[in-house]
PDB file of N, CA and C in Angstrom:
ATOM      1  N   UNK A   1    -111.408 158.474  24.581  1.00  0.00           N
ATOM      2  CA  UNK A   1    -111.274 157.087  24.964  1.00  0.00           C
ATOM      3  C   UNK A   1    -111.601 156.943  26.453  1.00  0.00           C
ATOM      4  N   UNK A   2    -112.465 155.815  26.863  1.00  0.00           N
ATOM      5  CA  UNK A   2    -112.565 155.835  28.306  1.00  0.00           C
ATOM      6  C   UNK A   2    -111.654 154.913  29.161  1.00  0.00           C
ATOM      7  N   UNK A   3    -111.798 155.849  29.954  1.00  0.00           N
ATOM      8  CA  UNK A   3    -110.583 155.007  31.327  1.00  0.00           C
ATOM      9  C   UNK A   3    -110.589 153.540  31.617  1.00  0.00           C
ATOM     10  N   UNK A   4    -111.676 153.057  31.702  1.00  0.00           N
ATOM     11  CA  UNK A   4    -112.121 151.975  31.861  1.00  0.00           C
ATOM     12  C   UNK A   4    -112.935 151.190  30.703  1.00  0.00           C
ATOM     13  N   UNK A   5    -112.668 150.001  30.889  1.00  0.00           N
ATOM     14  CA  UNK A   5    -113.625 149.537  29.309  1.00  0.00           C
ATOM     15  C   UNK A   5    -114.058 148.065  29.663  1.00  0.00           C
ATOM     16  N   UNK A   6    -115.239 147.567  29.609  1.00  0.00           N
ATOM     17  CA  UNK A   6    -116.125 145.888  29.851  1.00  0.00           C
ATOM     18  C   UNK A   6    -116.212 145.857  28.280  1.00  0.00           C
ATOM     19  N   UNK A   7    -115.809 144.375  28.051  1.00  0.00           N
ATOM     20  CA  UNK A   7    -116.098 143.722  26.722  1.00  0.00           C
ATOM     21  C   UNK A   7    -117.800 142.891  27.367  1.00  0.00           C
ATOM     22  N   UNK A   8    -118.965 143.143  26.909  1.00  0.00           N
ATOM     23  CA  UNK A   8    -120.134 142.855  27.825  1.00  0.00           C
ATOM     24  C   UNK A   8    -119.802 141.157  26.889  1.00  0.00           C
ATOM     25  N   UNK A   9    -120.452 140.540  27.516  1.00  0.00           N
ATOM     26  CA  UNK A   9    -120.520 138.933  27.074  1.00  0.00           C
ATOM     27  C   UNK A   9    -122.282 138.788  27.038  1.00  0.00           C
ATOM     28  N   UNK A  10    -122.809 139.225  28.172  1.00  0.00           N
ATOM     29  CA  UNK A  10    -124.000 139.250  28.270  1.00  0.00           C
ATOM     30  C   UNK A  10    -124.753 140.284  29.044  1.00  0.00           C
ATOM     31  N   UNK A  11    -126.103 140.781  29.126  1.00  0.00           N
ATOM     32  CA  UNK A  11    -126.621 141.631  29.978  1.00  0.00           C
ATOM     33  C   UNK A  11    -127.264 141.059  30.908  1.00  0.00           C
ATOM     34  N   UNK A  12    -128.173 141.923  31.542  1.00  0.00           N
ATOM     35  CA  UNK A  12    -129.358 141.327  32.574  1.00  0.00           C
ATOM     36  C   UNK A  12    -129.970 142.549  33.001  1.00  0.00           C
ATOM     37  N   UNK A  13    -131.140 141.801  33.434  1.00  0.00           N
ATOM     38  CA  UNK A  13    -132.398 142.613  33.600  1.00  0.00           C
ATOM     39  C   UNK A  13    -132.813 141.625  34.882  1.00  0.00           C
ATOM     40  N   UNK A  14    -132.775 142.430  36.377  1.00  0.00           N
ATOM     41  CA  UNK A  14    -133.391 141.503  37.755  1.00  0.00           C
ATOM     42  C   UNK A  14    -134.240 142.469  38.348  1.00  0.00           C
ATOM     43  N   UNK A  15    -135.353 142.025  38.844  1.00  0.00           N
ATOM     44  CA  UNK A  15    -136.155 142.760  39.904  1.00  0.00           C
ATOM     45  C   UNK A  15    -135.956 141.799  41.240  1.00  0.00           C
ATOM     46  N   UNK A  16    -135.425 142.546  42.580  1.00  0.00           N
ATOM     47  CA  UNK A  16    -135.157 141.659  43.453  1.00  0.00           C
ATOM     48  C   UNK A  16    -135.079 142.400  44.292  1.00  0.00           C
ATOM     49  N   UNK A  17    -135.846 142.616  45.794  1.00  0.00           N
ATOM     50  CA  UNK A  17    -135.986 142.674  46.612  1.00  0.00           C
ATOM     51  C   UNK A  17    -136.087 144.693  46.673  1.00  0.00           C
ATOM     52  N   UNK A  18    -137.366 145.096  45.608  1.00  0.00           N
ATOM     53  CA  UNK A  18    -137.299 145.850  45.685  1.00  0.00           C
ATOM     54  C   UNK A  18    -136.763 146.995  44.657  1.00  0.00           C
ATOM     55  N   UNK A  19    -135.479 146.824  44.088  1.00  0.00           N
ATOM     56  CA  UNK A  19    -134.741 147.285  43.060  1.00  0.00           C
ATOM     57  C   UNK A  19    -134.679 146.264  41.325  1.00  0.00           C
ATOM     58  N   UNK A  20    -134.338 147.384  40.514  1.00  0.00           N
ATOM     59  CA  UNK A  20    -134.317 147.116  39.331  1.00  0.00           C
ATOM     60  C   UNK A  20    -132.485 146.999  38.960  1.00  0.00           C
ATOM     61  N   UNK A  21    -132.080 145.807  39.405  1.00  0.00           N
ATOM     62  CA  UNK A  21    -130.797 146.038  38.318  1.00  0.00           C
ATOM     63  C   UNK A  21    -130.455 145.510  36.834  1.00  0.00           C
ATOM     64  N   UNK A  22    -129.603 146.137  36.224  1.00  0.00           N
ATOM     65  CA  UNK A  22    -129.409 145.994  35.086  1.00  0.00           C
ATOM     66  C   UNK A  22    -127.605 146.273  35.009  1.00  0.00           C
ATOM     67  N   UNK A  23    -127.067 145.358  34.255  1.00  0.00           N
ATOM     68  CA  UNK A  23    -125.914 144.957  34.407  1.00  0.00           C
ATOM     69  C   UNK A  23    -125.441 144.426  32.749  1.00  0.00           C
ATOM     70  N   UNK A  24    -123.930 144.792  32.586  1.00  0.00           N
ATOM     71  CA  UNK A  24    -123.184 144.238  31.367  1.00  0.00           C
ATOM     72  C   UNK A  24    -122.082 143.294  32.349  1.00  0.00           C
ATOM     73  N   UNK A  25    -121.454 141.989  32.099  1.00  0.00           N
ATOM     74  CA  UNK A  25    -120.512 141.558  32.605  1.00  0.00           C
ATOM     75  C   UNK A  25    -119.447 140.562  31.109  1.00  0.00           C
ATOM     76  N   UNK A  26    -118.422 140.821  31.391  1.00  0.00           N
ATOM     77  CA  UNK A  26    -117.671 140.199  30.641  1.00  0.00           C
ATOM     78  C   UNK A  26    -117.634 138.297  31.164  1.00  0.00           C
ATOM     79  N   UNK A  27    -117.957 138.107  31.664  1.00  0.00           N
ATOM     80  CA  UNK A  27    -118.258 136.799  32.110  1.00  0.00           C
ATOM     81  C   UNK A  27    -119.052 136.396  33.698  1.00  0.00           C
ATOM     82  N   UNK A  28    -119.101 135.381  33.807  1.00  0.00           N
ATOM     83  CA  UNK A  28    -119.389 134.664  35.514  1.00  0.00           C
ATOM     84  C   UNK A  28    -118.451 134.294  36.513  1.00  0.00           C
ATOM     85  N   UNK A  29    -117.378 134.806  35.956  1.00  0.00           N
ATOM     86  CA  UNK A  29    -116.234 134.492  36.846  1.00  0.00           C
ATOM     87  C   UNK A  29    -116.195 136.150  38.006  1.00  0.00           C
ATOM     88  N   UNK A  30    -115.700 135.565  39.339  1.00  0.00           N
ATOM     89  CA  UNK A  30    -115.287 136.920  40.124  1.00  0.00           C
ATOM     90  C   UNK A  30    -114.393 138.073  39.420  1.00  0.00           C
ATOM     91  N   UNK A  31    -113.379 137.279  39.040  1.00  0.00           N
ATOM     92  CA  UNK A  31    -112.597 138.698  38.505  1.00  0.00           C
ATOM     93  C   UNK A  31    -112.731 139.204  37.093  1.00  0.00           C
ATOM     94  N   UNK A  32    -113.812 138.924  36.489  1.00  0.00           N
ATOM     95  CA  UNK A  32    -114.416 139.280  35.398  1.00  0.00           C
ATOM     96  C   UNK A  32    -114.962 140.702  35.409  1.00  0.00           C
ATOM     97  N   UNK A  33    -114.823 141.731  34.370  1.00  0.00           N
ATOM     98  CA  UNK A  33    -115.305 142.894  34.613  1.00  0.00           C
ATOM     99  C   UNK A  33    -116.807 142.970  34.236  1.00  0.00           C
ATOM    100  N   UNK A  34    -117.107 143.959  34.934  1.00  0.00           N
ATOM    101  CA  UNK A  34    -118.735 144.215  34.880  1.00  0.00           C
ATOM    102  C   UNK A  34    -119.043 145.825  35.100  1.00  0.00           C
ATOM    103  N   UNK A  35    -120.372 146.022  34.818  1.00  0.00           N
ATOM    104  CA  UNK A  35    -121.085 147.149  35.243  1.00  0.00           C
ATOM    105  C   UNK A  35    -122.443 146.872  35.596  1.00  0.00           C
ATOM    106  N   UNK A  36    -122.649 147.709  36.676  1.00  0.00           N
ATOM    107  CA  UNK A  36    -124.176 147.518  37.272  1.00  0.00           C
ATOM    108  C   UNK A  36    -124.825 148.868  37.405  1.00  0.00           C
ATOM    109  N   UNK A  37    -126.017 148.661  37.038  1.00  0.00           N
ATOM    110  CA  UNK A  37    -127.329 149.814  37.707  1.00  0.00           C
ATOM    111  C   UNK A  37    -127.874 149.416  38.279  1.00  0.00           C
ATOM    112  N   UNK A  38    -128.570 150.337  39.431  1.00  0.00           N
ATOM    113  CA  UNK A  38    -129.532 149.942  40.066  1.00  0.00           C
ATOM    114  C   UNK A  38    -129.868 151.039  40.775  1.00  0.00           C
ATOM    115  N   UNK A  39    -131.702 150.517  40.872  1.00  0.00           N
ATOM    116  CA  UNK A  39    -132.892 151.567  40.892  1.00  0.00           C
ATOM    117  C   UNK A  39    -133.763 150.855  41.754  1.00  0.00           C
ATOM    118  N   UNK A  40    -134.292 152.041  42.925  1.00  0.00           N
ATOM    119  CA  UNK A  40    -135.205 151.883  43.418  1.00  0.00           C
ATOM    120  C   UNK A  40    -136.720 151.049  42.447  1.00  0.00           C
ATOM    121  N   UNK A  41    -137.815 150.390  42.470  1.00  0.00           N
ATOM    122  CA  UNK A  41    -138.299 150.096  41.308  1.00  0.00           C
ATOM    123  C   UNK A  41    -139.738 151.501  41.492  1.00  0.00           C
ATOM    124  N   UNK A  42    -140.096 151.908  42.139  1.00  0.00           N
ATOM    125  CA  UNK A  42    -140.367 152.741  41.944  1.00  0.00           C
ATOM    126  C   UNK A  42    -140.081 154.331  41.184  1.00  0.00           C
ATOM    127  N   UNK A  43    -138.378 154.223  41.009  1.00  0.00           N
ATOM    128  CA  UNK A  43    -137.715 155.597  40.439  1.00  0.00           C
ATOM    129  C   UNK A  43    -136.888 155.893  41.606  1.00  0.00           C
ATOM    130  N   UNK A  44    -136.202 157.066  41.678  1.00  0.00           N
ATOM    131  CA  UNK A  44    -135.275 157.780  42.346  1.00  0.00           C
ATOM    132  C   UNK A  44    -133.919 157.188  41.969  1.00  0.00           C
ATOM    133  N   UNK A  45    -132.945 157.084  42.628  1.00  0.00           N
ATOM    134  CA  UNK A  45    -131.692 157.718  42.444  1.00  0.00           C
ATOM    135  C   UNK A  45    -130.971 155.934  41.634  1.00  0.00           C
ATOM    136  N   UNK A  46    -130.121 156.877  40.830  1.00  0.00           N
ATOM    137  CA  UNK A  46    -129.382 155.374  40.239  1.00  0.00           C
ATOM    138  C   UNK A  46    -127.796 155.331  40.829  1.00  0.00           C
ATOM    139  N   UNK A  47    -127.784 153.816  40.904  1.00  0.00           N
ATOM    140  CA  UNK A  47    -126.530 153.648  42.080  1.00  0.00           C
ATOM    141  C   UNK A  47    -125.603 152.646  40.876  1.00  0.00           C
ATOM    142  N   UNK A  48    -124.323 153.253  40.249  1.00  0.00           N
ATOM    143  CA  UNK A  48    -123.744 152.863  38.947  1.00  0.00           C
ATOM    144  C   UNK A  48    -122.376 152.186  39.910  1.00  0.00           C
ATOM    145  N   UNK A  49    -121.853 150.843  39.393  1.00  0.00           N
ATOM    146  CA  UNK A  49    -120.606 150.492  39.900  1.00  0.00           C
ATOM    147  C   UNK A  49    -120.152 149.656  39.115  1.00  0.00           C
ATOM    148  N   UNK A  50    -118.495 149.760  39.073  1.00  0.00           N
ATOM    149  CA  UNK A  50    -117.505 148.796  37.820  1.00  0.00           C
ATOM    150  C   UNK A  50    -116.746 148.017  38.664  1.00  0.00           C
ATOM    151  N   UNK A  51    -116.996 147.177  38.797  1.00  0.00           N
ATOM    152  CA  UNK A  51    -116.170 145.506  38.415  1.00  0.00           C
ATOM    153  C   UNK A  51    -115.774 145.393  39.879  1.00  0.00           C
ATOM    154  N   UNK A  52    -116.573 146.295  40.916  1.00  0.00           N
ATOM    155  CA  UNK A  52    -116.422 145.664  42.652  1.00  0.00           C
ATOM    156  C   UNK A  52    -117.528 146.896  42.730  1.00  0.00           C
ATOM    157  N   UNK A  53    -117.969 146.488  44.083  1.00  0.00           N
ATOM    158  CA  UNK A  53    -118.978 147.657  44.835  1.00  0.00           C
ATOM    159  C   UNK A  53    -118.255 148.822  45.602  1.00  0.00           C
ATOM    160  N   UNK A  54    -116.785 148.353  45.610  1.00  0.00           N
ATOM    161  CA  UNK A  54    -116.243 149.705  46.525  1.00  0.00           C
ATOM    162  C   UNK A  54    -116.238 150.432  45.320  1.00  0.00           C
ATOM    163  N   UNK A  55    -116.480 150.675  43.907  1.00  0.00           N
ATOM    164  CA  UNK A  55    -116.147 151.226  43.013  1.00  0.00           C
ATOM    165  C   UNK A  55    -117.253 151.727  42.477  1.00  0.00           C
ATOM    166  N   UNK A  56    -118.436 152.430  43.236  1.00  0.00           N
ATOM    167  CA  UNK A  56    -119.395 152.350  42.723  1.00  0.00           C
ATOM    168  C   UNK A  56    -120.249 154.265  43.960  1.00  0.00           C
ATOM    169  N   UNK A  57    -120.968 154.724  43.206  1.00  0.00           N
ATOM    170  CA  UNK A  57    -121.629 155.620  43.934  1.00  0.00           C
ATOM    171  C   UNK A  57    -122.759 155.923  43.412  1.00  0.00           C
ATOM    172  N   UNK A  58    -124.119 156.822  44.132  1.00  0.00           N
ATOM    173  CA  UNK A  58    -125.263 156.712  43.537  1.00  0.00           C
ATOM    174  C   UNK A  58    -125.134 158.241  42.983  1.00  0.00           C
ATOM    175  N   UNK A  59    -125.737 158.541  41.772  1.00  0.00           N
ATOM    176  CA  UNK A  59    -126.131 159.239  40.892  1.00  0.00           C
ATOM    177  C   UNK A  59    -124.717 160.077  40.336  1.00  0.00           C
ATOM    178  N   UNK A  60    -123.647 159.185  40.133  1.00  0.00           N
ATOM    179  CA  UNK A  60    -122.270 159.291  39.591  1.00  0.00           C
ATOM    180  C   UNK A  60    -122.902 159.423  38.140  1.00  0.00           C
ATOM    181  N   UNK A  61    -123.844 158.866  37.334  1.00  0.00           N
ATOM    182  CA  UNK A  61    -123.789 159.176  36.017  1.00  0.00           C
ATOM    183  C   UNK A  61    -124.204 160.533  35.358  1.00  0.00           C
ATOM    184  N   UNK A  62    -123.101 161.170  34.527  1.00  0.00           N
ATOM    185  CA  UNK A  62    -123.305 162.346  34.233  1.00  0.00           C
ATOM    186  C   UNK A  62    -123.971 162.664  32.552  1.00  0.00           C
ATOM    187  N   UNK A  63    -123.906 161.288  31.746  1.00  0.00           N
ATOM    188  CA  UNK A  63    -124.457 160.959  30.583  1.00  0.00           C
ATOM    189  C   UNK A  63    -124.036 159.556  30.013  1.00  0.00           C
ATOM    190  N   UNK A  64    -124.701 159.551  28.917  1.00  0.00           N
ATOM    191  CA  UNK A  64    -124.263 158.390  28.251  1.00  0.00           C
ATOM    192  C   UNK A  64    -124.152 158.734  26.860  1.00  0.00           C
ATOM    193  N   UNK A  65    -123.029 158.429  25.856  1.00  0.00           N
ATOM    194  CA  UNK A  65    -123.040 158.299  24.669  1.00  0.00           C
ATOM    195  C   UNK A  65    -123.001 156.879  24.051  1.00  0.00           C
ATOM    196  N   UNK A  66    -123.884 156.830  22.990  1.00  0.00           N
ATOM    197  CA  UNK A  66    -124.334 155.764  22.116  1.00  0.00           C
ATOM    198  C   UNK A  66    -123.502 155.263  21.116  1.00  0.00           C
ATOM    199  N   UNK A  67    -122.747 154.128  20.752  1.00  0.00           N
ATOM    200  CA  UNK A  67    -122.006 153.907  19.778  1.00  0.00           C
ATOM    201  C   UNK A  67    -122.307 152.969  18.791  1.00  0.00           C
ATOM    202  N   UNK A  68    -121.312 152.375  17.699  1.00  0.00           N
ATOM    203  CA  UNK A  68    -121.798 151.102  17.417  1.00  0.00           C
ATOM    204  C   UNK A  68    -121.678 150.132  17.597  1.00  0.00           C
ATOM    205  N   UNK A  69    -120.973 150.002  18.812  1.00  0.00           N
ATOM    206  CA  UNK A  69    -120.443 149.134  19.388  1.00  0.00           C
ATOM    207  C   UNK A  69    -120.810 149.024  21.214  1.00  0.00           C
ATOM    208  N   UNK A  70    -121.427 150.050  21.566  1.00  0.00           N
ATOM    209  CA  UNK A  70    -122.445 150.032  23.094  1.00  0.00           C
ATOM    210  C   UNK A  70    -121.974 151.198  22.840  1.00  0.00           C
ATOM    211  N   UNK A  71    -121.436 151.286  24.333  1.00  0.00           N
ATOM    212  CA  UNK A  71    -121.957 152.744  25.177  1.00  0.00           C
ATOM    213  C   UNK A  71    -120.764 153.539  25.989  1.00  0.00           C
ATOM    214  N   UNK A  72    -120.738 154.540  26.041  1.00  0.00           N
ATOM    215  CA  UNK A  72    -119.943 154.942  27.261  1.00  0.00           C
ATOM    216  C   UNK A  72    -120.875 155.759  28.278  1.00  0.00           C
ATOM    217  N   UNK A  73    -120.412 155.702  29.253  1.00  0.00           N
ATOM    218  CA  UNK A  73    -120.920 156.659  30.532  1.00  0.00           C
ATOM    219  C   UNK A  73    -119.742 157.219  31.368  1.00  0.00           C
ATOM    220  N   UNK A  74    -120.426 158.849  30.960  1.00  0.00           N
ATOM    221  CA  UNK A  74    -119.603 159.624  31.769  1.00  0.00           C
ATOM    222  C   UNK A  74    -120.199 159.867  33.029  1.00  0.00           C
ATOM    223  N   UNK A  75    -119.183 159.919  33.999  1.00  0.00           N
ATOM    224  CA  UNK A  75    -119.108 159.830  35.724  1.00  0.00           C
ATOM    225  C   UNK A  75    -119.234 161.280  35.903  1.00  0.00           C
ATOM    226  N   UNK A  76    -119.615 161.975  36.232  1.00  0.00           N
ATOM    227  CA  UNK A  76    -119.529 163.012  37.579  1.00  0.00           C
ATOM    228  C   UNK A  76    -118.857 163.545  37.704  1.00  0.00           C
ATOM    229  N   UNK A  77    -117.643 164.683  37.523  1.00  0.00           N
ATOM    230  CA  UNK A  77    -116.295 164.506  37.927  1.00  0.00           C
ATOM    231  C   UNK A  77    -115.967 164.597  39.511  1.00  0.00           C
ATOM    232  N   UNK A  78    -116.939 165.279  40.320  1.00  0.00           N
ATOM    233  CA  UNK A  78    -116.730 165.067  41.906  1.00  0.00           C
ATOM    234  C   UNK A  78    -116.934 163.991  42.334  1.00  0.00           C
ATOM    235  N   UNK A  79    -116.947 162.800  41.527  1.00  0.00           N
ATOM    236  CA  UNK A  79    -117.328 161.371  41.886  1.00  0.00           C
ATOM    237  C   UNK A  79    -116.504 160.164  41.681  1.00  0.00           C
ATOM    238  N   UNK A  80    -115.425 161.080  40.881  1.00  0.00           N
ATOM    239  CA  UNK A  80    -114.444 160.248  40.404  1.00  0.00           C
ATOM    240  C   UNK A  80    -113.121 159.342  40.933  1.00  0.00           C
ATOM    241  N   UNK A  81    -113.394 159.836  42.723  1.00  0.00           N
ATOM    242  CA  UNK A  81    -112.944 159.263  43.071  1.00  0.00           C
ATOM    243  C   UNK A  81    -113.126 158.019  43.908  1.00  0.00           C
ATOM    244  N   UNK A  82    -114.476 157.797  43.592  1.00  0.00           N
ATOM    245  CA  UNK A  82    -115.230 156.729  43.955  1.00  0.00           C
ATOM    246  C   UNK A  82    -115.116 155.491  42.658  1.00  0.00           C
ATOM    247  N   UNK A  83    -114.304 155.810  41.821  1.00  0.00           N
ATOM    248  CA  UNK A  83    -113.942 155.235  40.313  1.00  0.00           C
ATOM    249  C   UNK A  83    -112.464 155.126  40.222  1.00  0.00           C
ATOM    250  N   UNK A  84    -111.436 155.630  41.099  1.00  0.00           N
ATOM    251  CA  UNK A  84    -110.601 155.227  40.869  1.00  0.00           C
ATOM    252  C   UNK A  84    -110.323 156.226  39.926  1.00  0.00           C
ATOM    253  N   UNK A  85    -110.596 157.453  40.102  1.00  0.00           N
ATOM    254  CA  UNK A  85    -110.435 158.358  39.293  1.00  0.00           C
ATOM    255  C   UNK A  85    -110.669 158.473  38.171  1.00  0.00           C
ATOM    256  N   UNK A  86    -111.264 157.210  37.712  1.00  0.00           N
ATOM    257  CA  UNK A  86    -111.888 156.898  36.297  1.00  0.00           C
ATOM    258  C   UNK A  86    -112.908 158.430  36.019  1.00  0.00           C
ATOM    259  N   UNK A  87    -113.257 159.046  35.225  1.00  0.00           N
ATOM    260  CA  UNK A  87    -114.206 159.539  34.246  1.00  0.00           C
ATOM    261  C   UNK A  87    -115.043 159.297  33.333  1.00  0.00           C
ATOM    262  N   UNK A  88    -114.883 158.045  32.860  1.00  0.00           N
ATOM    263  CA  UNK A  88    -115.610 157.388  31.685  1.00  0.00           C
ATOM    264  C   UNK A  88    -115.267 155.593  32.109  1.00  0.00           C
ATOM    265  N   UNK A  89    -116.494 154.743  31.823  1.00  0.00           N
ATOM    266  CA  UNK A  89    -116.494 153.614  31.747  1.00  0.00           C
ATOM    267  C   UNK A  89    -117.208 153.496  29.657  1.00  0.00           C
ATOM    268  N   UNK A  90    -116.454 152.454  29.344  1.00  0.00           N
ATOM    269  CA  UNK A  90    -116.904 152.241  28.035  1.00  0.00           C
ATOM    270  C   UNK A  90    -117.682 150.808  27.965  1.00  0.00           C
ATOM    271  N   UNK A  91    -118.516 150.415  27.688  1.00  0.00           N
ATOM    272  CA  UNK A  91    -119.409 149.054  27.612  1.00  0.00           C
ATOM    273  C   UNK A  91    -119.433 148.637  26.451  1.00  0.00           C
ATOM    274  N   UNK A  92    -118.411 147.704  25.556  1.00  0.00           N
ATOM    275  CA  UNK A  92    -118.460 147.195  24.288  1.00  0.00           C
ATOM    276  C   UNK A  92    -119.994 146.201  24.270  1.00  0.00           C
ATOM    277  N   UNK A  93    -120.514 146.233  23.417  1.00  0.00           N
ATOM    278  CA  UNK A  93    -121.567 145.186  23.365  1.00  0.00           C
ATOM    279  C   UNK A  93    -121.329 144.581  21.811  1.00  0.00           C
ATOM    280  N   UNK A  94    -120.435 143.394  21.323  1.00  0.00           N
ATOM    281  CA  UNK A  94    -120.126 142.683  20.692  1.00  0.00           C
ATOM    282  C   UNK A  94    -121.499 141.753  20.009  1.00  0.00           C
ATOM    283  N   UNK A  95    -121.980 141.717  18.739  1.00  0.00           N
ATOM    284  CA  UNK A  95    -122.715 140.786  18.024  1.00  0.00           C
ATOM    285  C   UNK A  95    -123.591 139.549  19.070  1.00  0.00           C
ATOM    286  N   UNK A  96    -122.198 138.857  19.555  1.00  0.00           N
ATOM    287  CA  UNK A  96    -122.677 137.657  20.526  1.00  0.00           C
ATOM    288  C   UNK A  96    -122.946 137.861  22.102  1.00  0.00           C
ATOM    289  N   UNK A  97    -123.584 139.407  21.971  1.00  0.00           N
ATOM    290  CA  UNK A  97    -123.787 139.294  23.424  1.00  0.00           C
ATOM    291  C   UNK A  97    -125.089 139.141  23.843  1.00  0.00           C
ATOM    292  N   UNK A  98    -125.050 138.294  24.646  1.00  0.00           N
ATOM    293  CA  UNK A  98    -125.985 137.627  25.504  1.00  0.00           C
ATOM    294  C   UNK A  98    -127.259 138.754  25.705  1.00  0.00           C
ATOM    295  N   UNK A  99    -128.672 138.682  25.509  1.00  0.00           N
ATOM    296  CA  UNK A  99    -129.481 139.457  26.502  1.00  0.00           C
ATOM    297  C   UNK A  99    -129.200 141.309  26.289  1.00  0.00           C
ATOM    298  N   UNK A 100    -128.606 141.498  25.304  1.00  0.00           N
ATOM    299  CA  UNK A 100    -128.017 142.867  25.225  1.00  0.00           C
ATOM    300  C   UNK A 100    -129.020 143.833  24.685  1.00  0.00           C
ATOM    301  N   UNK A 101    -130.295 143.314  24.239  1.00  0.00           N
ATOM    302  CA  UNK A 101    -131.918 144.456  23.791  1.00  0.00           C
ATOM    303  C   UNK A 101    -132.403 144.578  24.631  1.00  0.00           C
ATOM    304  N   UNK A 102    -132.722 143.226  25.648  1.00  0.00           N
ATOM    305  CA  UNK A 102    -133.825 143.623  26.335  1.00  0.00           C
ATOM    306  C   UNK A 102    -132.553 144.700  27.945  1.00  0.00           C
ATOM    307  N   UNK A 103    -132.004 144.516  27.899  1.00  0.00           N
ATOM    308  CA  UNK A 103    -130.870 145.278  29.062  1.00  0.00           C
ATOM    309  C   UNK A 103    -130.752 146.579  28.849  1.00  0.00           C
ATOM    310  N   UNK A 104    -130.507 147.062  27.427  1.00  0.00           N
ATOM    311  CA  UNK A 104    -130.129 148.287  26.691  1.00  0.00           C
ATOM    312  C   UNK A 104    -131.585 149.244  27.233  1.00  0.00           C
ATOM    313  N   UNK A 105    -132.576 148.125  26.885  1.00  0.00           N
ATOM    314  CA  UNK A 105    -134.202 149.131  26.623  1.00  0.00           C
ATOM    315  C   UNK A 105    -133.772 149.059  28.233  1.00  0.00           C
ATOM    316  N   UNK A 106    -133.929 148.464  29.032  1.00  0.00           N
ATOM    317  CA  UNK A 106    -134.400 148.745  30.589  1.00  0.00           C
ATOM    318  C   UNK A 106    -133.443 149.710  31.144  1.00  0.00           C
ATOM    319  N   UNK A 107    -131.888 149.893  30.354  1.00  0.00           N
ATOM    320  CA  UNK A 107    -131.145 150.956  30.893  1.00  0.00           C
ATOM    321  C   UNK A 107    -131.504 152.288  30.668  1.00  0.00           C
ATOM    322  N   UNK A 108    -132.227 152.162  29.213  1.00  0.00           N
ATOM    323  CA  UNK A 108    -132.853 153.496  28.399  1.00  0.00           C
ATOM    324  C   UNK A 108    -133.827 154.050  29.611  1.00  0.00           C
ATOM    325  N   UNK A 109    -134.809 153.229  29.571  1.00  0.00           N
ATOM    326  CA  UNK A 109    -135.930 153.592  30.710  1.00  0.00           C
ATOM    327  C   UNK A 109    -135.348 153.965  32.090  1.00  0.00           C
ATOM    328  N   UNK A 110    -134.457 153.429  32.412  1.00  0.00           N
ATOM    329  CA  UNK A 110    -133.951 153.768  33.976  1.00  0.00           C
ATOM    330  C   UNK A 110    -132.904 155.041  34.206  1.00  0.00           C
ATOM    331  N   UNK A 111    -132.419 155.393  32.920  1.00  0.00           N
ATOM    332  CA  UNK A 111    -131.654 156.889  32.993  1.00  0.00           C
ATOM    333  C   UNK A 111    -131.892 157.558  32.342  1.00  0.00           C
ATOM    334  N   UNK A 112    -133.716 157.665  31.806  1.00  0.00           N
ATOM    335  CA  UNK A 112    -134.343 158.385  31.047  1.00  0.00           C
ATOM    336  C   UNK A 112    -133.910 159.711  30.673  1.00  0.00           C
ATOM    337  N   UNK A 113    -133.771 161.250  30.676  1.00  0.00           N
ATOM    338  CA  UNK A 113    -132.751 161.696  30.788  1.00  0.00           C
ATOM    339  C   UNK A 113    -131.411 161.532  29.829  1.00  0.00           C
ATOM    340  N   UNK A 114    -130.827 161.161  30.902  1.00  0.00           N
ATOM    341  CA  UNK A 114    -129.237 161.193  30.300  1.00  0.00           C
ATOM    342  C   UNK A 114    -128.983 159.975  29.441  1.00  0.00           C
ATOM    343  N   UNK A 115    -130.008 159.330  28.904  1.00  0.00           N
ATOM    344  CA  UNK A 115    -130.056 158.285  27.721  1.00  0.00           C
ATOM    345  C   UNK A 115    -130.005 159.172  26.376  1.00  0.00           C
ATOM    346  N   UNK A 116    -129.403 159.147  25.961  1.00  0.00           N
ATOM    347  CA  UNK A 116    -129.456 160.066  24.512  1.00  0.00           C
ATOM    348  C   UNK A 116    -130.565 159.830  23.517  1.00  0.00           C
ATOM    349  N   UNK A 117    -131.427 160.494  23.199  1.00  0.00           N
ATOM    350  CA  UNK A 117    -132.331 160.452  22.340  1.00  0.00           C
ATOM    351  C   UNK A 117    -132.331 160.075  20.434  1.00  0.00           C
TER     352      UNK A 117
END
């Protein structure tokens, strides 16, 4: 079970000023939980953070497992305290979520790798 868990509402897919992010958020409100990636758009290092930016470090992801219900991603464990000691974030992706194919494929492509095959 992971430490942490986003019910996603919707995804996203932004190219902006350079970087590729890609994001699950449980809503548009501030204290709404979320997860973000983000990538140079050229490639190099991915910079993963949950539900604030102090909570966040670059190349913290140590894999991802696939469910039927989204995803989990395991952290790093020397990274974990950049998580709040978290180890695992879980990303529900529910029927009605928003934008959740085209987000999934751009996360696939961006942690090519540790995307499970």
């Amino acid at each position: 079970m992971a430490d942490i868990t986003v019910k996603a509402a919707y995804g996203s897919v932004v190219e902006d000023e350079g970087f590729l992010f890609v994001g699950f958020a449980e809503g548009e409100e501030e204290d709404e939980g979320y997860v973000l990636f983000r990538q140079p758009l050229g490639g190099g290092p991915v910079w993963f953070e949950v539900n604030d930016e102090a909570f966040g470090a670059e190349n913290a992801v140590a894999g991802v497992t696939l469910g039927p219900k989204g995803f989990e991603v395991a952290l790093r464990p020397e990274l974990a305290a950049a998580f709040g000691f978290a180890t695992s974030v879980a990303v529900k992706i529910g029927p009605g979520c928003e934008d959740a194919a085209p987000a999934l494929e751009a996360l696939r492509d961006m942690l090519g790798g540790l995307w499970p095959t």
